[in-house]
Protein backbone atom coordinates (compact mmCIF):
# COMPACT_ATOMS: atom_id res chain seq x y z
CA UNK A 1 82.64 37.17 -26.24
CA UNK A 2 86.22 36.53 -27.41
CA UNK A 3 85.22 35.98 -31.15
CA UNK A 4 85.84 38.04 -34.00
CA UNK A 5 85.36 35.75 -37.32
CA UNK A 6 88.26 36.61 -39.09
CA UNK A 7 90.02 35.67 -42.54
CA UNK A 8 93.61 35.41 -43.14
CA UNK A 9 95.07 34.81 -46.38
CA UNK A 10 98.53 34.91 -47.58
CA UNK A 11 99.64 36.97 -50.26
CA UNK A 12 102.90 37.29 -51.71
CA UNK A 13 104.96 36.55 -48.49
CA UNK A 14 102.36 39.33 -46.52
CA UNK A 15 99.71 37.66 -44.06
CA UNK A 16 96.38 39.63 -44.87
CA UNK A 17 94.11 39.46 -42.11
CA UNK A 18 89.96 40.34 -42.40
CA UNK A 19 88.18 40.52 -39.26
CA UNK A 20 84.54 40.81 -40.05
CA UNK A 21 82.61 42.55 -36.95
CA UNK A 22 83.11 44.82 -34.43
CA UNK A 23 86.70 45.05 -32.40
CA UNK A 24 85.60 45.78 -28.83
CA UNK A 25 86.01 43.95 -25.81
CA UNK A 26 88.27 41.44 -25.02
CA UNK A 27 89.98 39.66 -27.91
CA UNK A 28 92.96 37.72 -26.23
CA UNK A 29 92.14 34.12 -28.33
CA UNK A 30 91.64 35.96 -31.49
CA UNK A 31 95.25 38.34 -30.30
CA UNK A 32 96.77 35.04 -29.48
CA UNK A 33 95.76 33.45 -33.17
CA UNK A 34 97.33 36.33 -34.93
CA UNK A 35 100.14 36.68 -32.95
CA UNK A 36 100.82 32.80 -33.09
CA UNK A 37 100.46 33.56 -36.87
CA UNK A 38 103.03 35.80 -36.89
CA UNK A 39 105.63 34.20 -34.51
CA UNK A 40 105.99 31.17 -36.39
CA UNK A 41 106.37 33.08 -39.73
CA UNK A 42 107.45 36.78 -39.29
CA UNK A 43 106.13 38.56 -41.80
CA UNK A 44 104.16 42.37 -42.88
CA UNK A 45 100.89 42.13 -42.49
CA UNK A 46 97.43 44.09 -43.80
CA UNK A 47 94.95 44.59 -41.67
CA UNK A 48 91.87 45.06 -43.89
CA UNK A 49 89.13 46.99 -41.92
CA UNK A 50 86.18 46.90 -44.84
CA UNK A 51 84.03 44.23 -42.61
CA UNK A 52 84.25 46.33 -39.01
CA UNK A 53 81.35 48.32 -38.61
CA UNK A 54 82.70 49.29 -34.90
CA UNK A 55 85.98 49.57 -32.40
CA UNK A 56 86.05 50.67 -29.55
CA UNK A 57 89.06 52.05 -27.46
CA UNK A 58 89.87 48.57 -26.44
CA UNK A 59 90.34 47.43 -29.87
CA UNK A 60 92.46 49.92 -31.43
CA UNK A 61 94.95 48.96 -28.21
CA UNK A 62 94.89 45.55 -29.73
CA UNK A 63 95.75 46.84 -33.05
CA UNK A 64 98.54 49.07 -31.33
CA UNK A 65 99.77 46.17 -29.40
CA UNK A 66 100.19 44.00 -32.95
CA UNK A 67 101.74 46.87 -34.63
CA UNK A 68 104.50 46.98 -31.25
CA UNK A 69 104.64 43.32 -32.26
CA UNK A 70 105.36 43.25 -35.74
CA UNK A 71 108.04 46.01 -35.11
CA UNK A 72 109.82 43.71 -32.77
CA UNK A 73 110.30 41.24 -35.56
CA UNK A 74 111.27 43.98 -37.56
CA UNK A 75 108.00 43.98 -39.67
CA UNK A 76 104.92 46.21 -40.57
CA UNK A 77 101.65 46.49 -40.28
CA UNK A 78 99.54 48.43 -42.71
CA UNK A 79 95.63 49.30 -42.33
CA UNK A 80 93.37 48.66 -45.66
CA UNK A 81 89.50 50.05 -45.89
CA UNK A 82 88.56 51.48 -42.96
CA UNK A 83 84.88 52.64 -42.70
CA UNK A 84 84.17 56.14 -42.43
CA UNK A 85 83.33 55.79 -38.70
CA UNK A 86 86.12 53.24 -37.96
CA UNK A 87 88.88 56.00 -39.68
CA UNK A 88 87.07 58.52 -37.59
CA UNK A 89 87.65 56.88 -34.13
CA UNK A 90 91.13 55.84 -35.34
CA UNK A 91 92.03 59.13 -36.15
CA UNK A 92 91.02 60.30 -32.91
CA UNK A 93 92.61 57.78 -31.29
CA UNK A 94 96.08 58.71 -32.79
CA UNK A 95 96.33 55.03 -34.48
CA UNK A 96 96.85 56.49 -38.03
CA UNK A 97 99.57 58.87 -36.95
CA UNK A 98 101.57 55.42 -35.94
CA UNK A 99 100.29 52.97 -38.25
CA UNK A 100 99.86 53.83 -41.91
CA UNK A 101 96.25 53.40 -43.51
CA UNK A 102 95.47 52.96 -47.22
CA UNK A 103 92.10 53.31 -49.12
CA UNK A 104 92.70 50.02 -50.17
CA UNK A 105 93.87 47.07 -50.00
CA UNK A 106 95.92 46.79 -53.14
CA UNK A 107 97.61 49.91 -52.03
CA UNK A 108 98.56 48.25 -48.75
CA UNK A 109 99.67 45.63 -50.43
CA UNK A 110 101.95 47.41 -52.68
CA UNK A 111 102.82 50.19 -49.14
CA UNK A 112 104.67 46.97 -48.21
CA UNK A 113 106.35 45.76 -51.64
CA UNK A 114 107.63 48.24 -53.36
C-alpha cells in the first residue's frame, strides 16, 4: 500500500509534517506529496515521529532521501518524538548521526528558529 495518513501543518514559515503509521514499503505518492510540498515553497521542515509505531529500512531511505532534498534547497529537516523503538532502528541505521532529532516537537521547532 502506498498510504501513510499524514498531517501537515504550517508553522511559522516551517512545514510540520505527522505521518501516523508505520513507514515501510513503498511510499512514492506520499514522497511525491511532500516533496511537491516542498518544491513549490522551500522551506525547514519537522518531521514529527510520535504516531509511527514502525520503519523499516525502506523508510528511513525515504527520510534520508527528503533530508538530501531539503539540503538542495538549502533547507533542514529536523526529527520530533520518535518512539523508543523507532529512535532505536534510526540510531542503528545512522539516520540521527545525519539528521538531528529532538524530544520534542517544540524543540524542533525552535532547532530551526533560533
Amino acid at each position: 500500500m502506498d498510504f501513510l495518513e499524514t498531517e501537515f501543518v504550517e508553522q511559522g514559515g516551517i512545514l510540520l509534517i505527522r505521518p501516523n503509521g508505520s513507514i515501510e514499503g513503498y511510499l512514492s505518492d506520499w514522497l511525491d506529496d511532500v516533496e511537491q510540498r516542498v518544491d513549490t515553497q522551500p522551506r525547514n521542515v519537522v518531521l514529527n515521529l510520535s504516531n509511527v509505531d514502525f520503519i523499516s529500512s525502506r523508510g528511513m531511505g525515504i527520510i534520508f532521501h527528503l533530508h538530501k532534498k531539503l539540503n538542495s534547497l538549502g533547507c533542514k529537516l529536523h526529527m520530533a518524538e520518535l518512539q523508543e523503538n523507532v529512535a532505536e532502528a534510526m540510531d542503528i541505521g545512522g539516520i540521527t548521526d545525519v539528521i538531528e532529532a529532538f524530544d520534542t516537537e517544540e524543540q524542533a521547532l525552535q532547532g530551526l528558529t533560533g
